[in-house]
C-alpha atoms as a PDB file:
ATOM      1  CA  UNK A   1     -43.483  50.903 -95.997  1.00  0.00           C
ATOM      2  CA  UNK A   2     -39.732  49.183 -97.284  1.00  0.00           C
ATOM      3  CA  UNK A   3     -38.630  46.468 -98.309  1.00  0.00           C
ATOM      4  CA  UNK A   4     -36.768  43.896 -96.499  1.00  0.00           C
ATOM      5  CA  UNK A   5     -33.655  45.540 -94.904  1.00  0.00           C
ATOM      6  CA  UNK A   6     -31.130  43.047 -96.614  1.00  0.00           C
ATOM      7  CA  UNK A   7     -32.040  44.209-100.005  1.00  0.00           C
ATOM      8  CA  UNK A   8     -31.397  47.644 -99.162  1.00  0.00           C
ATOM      9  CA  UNK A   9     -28.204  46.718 -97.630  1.00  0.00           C
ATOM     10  CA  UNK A  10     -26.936  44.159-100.386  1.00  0.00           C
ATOM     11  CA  UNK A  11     -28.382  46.243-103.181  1.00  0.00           C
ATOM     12  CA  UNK A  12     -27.707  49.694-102.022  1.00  0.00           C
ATOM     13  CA  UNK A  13     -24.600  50.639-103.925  1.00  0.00           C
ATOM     14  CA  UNK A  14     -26.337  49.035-107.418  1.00  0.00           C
ATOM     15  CA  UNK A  15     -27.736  51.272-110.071  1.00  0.00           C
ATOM     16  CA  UNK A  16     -29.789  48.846-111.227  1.00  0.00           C
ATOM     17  CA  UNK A  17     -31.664  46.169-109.436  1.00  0.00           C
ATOM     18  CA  UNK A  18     -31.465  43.238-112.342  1.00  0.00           C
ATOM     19  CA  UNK A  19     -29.062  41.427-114.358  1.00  0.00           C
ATOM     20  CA  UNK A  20     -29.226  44.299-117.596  1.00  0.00           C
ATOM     21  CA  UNK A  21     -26.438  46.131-117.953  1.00  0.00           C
ATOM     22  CA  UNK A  22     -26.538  49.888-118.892  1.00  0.00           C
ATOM     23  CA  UNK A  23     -25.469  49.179-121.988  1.00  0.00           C
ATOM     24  CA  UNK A  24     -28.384  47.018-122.394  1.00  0.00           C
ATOM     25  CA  UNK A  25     -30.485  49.368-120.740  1.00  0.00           C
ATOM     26  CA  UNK A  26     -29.274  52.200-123.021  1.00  0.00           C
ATOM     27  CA  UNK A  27     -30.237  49.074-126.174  1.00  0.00           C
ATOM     28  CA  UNK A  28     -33.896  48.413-124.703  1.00  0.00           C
ATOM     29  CA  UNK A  29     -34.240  52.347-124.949  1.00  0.00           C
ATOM     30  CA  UNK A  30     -33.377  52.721-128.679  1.00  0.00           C
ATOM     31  CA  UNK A  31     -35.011  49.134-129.653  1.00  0.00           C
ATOM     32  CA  UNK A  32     -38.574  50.616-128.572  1.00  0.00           C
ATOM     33  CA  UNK A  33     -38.035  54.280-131.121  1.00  0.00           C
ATOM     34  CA  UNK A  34     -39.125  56.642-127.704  1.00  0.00           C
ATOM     35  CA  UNK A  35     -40.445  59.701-129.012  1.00  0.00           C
ATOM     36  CA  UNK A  36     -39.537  62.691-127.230  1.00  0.00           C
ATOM     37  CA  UNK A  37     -42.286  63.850-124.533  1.00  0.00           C
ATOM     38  CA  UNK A  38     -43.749  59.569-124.582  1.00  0.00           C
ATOM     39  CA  UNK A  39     -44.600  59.324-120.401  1.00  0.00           C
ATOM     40  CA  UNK A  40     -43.422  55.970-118.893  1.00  0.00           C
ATOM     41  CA  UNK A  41     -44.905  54.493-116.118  1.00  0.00           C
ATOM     42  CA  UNK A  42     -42.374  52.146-114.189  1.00  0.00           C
ATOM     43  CA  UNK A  43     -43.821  50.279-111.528  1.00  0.00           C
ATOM     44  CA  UNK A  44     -40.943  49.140-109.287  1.00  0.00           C
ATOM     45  CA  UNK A  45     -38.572  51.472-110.262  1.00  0.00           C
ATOM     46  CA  UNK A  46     -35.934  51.072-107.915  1.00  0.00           C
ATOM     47  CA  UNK A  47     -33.176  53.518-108.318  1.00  0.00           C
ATOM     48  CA  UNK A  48     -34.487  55.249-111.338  1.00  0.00           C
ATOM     49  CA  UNK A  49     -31.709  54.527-113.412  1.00  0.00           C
ATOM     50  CA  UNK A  50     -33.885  53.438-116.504  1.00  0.00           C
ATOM     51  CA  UNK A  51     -36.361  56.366-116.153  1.00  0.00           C
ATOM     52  CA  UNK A  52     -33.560  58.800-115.737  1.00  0.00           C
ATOM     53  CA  UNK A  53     -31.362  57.685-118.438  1.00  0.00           C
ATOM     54  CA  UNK A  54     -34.296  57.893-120.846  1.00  0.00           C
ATOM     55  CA  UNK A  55     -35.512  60.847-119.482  1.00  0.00           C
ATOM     56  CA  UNK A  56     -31.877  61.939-120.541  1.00  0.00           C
ATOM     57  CA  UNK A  57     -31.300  60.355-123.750  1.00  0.00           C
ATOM     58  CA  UNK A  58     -34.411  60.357-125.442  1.00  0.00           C
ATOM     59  CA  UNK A  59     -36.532  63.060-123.563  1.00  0.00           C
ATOM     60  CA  UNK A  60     -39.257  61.471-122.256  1.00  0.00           C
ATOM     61  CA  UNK A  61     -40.837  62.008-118.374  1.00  0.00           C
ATOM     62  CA  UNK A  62     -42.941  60.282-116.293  1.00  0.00           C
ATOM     63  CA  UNK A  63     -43.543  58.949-112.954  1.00  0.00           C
ATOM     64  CA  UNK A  64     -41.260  55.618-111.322  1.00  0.00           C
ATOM     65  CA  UNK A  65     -43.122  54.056-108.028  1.00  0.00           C
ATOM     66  CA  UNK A  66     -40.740  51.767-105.600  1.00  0.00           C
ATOM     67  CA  UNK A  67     -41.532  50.605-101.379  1.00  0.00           C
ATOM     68  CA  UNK A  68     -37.686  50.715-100.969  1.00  0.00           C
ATOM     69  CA  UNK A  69     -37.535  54.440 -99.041  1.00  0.00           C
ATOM     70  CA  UNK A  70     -33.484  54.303 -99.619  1.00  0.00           C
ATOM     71  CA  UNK A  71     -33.888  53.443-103.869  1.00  0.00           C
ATOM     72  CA  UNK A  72     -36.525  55.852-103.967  1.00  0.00           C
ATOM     73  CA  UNK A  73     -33.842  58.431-102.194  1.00  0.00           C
ATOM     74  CA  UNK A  74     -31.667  56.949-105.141  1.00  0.00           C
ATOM     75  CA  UNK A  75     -33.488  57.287-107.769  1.00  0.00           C
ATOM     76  CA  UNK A  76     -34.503  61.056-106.971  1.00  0.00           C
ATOM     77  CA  UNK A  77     -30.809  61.974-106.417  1.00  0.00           C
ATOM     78  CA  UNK A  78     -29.993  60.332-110.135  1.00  0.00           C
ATOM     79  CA  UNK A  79     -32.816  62.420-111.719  1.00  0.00           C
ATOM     80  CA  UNK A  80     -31.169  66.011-110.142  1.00  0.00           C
ATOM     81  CA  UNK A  81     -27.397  64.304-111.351  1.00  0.00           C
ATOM     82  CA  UNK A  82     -28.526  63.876-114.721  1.00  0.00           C
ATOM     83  CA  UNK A  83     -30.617  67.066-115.118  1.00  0.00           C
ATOM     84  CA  UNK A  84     -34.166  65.382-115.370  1.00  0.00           C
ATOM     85  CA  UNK A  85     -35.291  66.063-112.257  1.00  0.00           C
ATOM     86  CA  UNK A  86     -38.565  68.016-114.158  1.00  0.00           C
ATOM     87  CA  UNK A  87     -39.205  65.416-116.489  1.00  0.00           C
ATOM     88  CA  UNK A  88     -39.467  62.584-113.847  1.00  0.00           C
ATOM     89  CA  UNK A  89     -41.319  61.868-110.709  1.00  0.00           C
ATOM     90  CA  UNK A  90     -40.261  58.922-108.066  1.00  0.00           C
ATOM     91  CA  UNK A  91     -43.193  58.063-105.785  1.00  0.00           C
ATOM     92  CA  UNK A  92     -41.978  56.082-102.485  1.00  0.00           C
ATOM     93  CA  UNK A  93     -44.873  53.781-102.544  1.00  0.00           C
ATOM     94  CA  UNK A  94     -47.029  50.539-103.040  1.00  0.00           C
ATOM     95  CA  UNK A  95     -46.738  49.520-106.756  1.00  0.00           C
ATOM     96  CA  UNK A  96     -49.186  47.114-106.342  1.00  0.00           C
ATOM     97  CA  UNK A  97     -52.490  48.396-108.054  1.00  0.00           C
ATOM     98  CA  UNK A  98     -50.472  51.795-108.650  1.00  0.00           C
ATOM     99  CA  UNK A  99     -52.496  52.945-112.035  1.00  0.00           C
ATOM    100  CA  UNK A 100     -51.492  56.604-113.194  1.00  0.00           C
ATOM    101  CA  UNK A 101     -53.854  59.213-113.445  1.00  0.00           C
ATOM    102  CA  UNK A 102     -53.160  59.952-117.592  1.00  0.00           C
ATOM    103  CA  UNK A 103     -52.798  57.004-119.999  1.00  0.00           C
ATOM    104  CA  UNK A 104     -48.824  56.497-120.564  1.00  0.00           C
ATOM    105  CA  UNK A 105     -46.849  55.378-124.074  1.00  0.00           C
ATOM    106  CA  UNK A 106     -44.427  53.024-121.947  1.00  0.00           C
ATOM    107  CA  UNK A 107     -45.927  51.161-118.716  1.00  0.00           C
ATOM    108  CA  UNK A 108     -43.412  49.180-117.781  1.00  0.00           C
ATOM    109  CA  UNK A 109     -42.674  46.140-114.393  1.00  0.00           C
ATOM    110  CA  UNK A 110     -39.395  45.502-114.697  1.00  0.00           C
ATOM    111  CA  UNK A 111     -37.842  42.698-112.594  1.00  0.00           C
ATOM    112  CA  UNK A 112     -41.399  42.951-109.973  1.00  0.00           C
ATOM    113  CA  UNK A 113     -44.118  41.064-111.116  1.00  0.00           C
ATOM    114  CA  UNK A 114     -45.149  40.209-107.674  1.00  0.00           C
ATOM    115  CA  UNK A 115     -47.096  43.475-107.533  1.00  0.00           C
ATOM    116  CA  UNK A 116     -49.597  41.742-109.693  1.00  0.00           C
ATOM    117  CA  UNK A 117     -49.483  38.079-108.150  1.00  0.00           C
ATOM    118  CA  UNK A 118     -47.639  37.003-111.258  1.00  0.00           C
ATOM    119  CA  UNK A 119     -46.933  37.630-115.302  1.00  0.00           C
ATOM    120  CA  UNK A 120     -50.337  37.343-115.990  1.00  0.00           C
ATOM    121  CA  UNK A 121     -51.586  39.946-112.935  1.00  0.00           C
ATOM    122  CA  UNK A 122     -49.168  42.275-113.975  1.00  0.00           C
ATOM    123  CA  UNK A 123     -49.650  42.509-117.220  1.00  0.00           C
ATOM    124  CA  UNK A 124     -53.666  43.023-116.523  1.00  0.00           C
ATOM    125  CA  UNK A 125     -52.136  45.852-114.049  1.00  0.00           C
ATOM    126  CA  UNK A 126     -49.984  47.998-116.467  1.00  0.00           C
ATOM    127  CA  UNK A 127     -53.054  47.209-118.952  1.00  0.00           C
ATOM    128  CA  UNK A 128     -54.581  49.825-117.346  1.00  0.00           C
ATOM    129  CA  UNK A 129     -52.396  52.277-117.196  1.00  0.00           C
ATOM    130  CA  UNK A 130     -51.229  52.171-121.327  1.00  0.00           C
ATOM    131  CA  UNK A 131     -52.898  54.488-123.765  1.00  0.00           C
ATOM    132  CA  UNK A 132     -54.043  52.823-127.467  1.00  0.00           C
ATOM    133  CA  UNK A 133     -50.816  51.652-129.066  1.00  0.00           C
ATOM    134  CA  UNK A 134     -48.638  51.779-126.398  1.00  0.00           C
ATOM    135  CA  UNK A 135     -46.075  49.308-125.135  1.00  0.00           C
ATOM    136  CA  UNK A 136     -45.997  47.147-121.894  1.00  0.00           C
ATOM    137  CA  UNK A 137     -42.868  46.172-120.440  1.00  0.00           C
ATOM    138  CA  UNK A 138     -41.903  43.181-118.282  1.00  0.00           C
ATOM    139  CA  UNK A 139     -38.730  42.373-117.066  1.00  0.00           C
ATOM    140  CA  UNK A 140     -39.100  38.296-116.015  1.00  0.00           C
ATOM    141  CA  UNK A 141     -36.504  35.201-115.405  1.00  0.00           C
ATOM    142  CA  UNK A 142     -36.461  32.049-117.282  1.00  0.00           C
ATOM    143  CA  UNK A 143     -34.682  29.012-117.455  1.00  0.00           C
ATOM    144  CA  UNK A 144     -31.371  28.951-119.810  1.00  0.00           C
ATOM    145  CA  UNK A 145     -31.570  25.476-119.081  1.00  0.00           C
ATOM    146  CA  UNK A 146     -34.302  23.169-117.547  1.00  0.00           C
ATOM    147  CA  UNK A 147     -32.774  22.209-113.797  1.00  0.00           C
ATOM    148  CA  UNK A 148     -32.398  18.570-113.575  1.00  0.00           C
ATOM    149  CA  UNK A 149     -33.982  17.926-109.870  1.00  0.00           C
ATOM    150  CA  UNK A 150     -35.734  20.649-107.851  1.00  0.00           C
ATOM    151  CA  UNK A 151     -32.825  21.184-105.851  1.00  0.00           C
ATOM    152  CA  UNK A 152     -31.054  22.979-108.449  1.00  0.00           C
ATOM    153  CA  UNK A 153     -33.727  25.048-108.686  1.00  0.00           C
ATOM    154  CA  UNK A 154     -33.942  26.000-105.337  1.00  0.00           C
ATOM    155  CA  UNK A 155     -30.056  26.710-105.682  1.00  0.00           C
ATOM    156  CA  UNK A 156     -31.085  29.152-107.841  1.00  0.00           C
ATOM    157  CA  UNK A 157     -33.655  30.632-105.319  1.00  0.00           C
ATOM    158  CA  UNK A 158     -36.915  29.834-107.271  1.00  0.00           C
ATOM    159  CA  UNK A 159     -38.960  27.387-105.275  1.00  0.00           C
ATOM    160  CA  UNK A 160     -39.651  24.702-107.878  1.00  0.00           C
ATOM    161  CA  UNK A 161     -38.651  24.364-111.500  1.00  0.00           C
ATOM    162  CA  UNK A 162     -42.243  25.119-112.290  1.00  0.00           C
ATOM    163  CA  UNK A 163     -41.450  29.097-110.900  1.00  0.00           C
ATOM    164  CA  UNK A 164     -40.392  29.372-114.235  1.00  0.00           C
ATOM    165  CA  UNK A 165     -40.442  28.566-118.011  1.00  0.00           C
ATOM    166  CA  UNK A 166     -38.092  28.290-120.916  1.00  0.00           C
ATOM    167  CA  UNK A 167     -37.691  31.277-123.333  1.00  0.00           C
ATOM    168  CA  UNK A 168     -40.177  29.451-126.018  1.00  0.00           C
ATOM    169  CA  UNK A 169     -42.603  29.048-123.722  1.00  0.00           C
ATOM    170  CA  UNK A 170     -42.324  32.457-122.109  1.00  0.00           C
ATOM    171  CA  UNK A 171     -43.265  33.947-125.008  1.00  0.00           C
ATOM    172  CA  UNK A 172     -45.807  31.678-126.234  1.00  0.00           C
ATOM    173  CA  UNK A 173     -47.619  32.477-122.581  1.00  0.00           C
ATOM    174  CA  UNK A 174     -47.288  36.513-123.594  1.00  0.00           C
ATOM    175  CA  UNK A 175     -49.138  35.756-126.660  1.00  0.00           C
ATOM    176  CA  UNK A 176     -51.552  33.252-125.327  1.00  0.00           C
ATOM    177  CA  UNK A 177     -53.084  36.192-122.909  1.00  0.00           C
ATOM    178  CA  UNK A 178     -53.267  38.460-126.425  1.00  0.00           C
ATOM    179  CA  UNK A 179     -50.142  40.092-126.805  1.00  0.00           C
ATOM    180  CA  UNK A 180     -47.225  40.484-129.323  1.00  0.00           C
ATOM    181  CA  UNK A 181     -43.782  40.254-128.490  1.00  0.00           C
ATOM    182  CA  UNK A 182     -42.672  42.947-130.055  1.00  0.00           C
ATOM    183  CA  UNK A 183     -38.790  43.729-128.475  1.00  0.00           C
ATOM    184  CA  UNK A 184     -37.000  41.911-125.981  1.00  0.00           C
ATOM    185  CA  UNK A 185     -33.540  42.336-124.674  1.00  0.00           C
ATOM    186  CA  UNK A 186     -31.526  39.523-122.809  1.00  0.00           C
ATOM    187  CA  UNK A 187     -29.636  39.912-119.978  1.00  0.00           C
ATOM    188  CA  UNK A 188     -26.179  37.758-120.353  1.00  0.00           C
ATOM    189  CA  UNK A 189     -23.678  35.792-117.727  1.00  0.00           C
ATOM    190  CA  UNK A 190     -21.711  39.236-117.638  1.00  0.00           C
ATOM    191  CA  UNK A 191     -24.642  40.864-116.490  1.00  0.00           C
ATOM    192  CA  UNK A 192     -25.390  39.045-114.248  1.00  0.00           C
ATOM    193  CA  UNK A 193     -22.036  38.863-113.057  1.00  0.00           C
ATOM    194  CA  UNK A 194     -22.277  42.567-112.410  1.00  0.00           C
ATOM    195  CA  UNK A 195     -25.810  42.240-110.617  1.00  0.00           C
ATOM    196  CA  UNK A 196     -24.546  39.721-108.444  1.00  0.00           C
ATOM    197  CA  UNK A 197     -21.201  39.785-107.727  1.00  0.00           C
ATOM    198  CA  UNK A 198     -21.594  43.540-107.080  1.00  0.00           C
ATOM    199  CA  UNK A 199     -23.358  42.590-104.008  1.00  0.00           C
ATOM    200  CA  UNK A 200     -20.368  40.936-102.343  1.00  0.00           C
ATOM    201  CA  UNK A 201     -17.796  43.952-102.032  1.00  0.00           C
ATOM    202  CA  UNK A 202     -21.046  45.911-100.644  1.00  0.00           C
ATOM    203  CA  UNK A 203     -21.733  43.272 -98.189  1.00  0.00           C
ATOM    204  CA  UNK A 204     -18.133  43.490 -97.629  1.00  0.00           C
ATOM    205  CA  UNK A 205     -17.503  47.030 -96.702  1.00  0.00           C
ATOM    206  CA  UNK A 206     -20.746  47.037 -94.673  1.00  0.00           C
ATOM    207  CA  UNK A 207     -19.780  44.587 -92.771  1.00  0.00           C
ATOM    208  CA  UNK A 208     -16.556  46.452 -92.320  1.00  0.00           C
ATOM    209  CA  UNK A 209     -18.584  49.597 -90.946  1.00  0.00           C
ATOM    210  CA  UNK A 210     -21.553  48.111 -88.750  1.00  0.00           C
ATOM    211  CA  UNK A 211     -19.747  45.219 -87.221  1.00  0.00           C
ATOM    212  CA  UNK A 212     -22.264  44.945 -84.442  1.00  0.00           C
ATOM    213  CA  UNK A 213     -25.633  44.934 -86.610  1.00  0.00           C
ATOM    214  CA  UNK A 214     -28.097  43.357 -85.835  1.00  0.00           C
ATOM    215  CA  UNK A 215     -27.926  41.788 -89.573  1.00  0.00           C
ATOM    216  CA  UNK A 216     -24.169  41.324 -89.112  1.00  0.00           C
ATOM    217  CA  UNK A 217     -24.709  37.940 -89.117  1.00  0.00           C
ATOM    218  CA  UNK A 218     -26.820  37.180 -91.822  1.00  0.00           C
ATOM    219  CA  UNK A 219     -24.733  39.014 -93.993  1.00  0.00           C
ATOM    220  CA  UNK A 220     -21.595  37.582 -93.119  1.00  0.00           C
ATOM    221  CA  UNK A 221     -23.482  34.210 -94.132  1.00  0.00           C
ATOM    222  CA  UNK A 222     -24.548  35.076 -97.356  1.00  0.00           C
ATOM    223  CA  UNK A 223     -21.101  36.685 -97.815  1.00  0.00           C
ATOM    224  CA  UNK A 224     -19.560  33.398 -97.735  1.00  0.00           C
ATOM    225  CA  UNK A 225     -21.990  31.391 -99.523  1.00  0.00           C
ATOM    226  CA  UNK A 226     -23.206  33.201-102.065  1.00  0.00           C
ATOM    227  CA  UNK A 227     -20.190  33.614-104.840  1.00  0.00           C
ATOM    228  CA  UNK A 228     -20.073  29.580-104.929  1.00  0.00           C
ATOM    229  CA  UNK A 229     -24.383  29.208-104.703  1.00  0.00           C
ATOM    230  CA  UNK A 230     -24.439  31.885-107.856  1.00  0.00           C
ATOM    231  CA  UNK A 231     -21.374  30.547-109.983  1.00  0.00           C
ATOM    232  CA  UNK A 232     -22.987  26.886-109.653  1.00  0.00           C
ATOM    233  CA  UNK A 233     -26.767  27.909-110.078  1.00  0.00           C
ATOM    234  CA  UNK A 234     -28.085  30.963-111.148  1.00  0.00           C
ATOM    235  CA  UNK A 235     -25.409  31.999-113.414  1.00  0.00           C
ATOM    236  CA  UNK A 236     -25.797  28.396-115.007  1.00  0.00           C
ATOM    237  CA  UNK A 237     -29.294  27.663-115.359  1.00  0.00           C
ATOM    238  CA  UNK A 238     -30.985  31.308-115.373  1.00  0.00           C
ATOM    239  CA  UNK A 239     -32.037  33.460-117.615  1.00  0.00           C
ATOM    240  CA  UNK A 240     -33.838  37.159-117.575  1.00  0.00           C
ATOM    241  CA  UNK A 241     -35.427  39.060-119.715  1.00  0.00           C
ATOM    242  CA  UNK A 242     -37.227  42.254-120.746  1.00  0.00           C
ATOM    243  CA  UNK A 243     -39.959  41.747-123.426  1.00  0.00           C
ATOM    244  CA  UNK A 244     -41.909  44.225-125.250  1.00  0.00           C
ATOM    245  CA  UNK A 245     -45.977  43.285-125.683  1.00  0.00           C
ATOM    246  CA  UNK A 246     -48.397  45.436-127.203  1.00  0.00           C
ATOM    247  CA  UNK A 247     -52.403  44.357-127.267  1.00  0.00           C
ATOM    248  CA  UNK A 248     -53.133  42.936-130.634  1.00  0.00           C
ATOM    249  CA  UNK A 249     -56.199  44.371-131.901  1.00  0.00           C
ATOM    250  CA  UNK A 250     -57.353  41.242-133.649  1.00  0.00           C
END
């Protein structure tokens, strides 16, 4: 079980696998008032970083589940750097349907809701998983700006404008299925400068090492297209998010 091979080749030297920043990270951490010993449940966990840093800063544990074997690695080699390692657990494994044994404070998707077939799926997932008053997390892409022609939005590697929604209506769809929004931090352009553009000088130096790779060439292609496909789409007409919902009650 991995993900596709490019991902963990274009993605390998990144910390974290979205456009927040650790900075914004380290925000998102103090906006939700952790409580020391909370457990966190982060389906799609990538590299660990947000776990770990938590873990580290406000002394919570709790368990991060990712298919990508080498982020997995990651993430268990950040948890022994930052002296969490027995506060935090990284399962290499499906996240989809992943529901933790004990109920959790935090049960968070950030930046995967395709583990639950959508927003809506994933939500109904992490449900399950979060004890009475706790907080779900969802990390999710909007539009910044409504793409004029479907084209654009295919430039920015959704499949239709309708992938997506504005920020109003994001959140009116979060409390439409019986949540409130109670927290959300925004990634920015510089943030997603540093999620993308961090990709290219790893591409770079791979390419560099494994010139006869069988995904030489398909990383030599996005090499050279991608800086001029992100500066004219994504970084223009999309946004990301992570949002804060707790069940309301009544």
């Amino acid at each position: 079980m991995d993900i596709p091979r490019i991902f963990n080749i274009t993605e390998s030297a990144h910390r974290i696998h979205n456009p927040i920043t650790p900075e914004k990270l380290a925000t998102l951490g103090a906006a939700l008032r952790l409580e020391p010993g909370a457990r966190v449940l982060d389906l799609g966990s990538g590299s660990g970083e947000m776990l770990c840093t938590w873990a580290r800063d406000h002394g919570v544990g709790g368990t991060g589940v990712d298919m990508s074997q080498l982020f997995t690695a990651q993430a268990k080699r950040r948890a022994e750097e930052l002296g969490v390692a027995d506060r935090v657990t990284f399962i290499h494994g499906d996240a989809a349907g992943h529901v933790a044994d004990e109920k959790v404070d935090v049960a968070a998707c950030v930046g995967a809701t395709w583990i639950g077939g959508g927003v809506a799926g994933t939500i109904a997932l992490l449900r399950q998983s979060l004890r009475t008053g706790g907080i779900i997390l969802i990390g999710e892409p909007y539009w910044r700006q409504l793409p004029p022609t479907e084209e654009v939005a295919k430039g920015c590697l959704a499949h239709a404008i309708a992938d997506f929604l504005m920020l109003p209506e994001l959140l009116a769809v979060f409390g439409r299925l019986g949540y409130d929004v109670v927290e959300m931090v925004l990634a920015d352009q510089d943030g997603w400068d540093r999620y993308e553009a961090a990709k290219w000088l790893t591409m770079r130096r791979w390419l560099d090492a494994h010139p006869g790779d069988a995904l030489a060439e398909e990383v030599r292609t996005l090499l050279t297209s991608e800086p001029g496909r992100y500066a004219a789409y994504t970084r223009e007409y999309l946004g990301w998010g992570v949002f804060a919902l707790m069940p309301r009650n009544r």
